[in-house]
Structures are given as C-alpha cells and as structure tokens.
N, C-alpha and C. Protein backbone atom coordinates (compact mmCIF):
# COMPACT_ATOMS: atom_id res chain seq x y z
N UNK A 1 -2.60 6.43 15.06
CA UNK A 1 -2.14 6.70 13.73
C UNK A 1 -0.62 6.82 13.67
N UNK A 2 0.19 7.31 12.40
CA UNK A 2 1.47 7.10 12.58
C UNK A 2 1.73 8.68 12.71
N UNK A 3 2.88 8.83 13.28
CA UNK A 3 3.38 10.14 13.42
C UNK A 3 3.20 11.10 12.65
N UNK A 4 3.31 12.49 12.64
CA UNK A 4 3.10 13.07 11.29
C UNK A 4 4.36 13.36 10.43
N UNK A 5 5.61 12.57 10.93
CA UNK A 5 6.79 13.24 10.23
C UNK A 5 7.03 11.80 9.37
N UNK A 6 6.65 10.57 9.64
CA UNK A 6 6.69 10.12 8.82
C UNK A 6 5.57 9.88 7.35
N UNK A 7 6.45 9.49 6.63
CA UNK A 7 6.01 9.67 5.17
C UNK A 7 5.93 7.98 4.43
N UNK A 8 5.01 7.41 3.81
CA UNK A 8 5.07 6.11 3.27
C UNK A 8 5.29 6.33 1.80
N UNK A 9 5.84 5.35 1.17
CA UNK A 9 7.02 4.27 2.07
C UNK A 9 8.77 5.07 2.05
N UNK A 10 8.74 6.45 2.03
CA UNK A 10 10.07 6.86 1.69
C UNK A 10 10.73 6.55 3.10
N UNK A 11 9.52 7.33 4.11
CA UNK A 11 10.25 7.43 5.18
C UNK A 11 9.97 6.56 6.38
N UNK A 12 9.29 5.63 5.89
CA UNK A 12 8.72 4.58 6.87
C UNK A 12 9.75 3.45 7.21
N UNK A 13 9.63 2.43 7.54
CA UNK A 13 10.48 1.21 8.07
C UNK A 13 10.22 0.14 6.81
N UNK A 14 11.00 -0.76 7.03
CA UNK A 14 11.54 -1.63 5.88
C UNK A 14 10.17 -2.55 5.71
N UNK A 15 9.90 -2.80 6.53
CA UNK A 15 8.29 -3.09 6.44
C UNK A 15 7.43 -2.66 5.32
N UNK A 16 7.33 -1.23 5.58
CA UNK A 16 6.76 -0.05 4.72
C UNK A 16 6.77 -0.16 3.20
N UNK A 17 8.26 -0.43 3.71
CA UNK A 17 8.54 -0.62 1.76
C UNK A 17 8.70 -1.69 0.81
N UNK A 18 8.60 -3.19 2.14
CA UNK A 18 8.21 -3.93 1.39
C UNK A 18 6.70 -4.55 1.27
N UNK A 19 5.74 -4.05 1.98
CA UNK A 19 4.52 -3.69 1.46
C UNK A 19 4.53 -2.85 0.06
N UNK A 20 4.71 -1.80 0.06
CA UNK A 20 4.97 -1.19 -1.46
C UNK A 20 5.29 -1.77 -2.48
N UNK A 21 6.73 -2.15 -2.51
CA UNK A 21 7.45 -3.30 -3.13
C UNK A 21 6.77 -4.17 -3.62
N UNK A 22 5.72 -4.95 -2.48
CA UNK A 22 5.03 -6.30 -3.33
C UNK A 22 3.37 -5.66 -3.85
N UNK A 23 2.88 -4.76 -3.29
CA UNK A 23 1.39 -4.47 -4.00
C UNK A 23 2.58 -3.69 -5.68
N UNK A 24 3.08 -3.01 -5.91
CA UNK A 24 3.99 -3.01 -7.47
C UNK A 24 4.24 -3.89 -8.51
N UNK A 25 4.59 -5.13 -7.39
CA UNK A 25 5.25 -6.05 -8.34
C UNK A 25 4.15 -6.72 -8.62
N UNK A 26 2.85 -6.54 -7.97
CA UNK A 26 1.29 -6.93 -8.18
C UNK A 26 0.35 -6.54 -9.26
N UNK A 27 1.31 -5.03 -9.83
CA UNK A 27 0.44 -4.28 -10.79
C UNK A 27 -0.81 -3.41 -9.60
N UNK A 28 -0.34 -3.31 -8.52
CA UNK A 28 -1.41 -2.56 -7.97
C UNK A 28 -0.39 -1.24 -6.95
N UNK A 29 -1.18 -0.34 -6.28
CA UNK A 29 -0.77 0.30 -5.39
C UNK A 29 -1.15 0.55 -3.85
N UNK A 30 -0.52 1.05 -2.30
CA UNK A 30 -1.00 1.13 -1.13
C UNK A 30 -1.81 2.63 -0.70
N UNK A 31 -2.54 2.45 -0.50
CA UNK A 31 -2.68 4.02 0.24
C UNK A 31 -3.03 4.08 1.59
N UNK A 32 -2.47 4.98 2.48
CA UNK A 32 -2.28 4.85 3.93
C UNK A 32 -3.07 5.85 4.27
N UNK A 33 -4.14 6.03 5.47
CA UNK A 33 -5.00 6.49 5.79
C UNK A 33 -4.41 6.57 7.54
N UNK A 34 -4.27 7.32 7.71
CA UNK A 34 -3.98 7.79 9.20
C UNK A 34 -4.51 8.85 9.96
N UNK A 35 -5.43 8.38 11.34
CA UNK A 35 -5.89 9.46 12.10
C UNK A 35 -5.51 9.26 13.20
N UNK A 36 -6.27 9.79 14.22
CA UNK A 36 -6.22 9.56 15.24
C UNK A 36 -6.23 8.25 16.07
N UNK A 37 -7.74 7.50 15.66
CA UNK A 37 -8.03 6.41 15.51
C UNK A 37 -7.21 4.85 15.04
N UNK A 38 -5.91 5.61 14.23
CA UNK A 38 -5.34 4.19 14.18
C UNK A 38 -5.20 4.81 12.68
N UNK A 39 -4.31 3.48 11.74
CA UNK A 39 -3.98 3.20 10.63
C UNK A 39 -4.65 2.37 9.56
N UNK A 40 -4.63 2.84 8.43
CA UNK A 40 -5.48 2.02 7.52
C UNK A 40 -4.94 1.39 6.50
N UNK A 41 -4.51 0.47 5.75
CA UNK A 41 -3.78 -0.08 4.77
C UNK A 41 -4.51 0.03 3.57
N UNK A 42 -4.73 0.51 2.26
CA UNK A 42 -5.80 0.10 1.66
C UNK A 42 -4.39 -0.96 -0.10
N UNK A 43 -5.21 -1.68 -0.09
CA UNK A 43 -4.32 -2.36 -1.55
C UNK A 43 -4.99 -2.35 -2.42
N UNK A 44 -4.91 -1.72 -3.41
CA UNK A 44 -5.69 -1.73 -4.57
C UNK A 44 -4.86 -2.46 -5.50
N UNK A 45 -6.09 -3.08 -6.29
CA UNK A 45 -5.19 -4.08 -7.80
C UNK A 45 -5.82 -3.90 -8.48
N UNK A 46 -5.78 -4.06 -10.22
CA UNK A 46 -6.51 -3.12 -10.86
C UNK A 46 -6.79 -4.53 -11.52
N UNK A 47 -7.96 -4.92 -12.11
CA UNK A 47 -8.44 -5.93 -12.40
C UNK A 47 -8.62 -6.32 -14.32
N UNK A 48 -7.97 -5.15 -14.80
CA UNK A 48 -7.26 -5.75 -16.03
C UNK A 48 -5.86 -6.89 -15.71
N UNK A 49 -5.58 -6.42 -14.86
CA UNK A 49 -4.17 -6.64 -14.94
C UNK A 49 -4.14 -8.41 -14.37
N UNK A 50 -5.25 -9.22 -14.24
CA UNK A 50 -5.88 -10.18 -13.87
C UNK A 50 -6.68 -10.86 -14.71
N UNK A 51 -7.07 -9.70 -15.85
CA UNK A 51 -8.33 -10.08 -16.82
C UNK A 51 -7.69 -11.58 -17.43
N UNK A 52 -6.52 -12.21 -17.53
CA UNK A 52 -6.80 -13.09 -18.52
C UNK A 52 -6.74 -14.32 -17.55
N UNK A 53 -6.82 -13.70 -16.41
CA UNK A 53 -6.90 -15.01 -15.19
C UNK A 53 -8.31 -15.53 -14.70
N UNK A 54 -8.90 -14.15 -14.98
CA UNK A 54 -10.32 -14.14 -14.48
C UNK A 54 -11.55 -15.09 -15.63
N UNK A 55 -12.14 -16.30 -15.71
CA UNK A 55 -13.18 -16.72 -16.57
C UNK A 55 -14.24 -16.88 -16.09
C-alpha cells in the first residue's frame, strides 16, 4: 500500500495528479484504497454525463 503520510493527489507524485486531472476533466472522480495488500485505483464516471452519447 502507499505510505501513510502520503495523501492523494495533494501529496502524491505528478502521476497522482495527473490521474486526478484527467478522471475531472472526464466529469468523473478517483478514490484510492490502500492496505496492506497493495493499492487500489477506483474511477468512477457518472453516466449522465455520457447520457447523450449513450443510444
């Protein structure tokens, strides 16, 4: 998992924030899940925001 002093995406690596950066400019958001076990990325997009793409 990632350290516990870092923080996403304030205090993460440039990486970090441009993951953030592009799920935003997507109309969606990241949420980071960290244990022991390792790291989790999750991207959510909200599917109005698609509705007039979707037929």
């Amino acid at each position: 998992g990632l350290p516990e002093d870092v923080s996403f995406p304030e205090g993460g690596s440039f990486g970090f924030r441009m993951m953030d950066n592009l799920a935003g400019q997507l109309g969606g958001h990241i949420k980071v899940e960290s244990s022991d076990d390792g790291v989790v990325f999750i991207f959510e997009f909200f599917e109005q925001f698609y509705a007039d793409r979707i037929t």
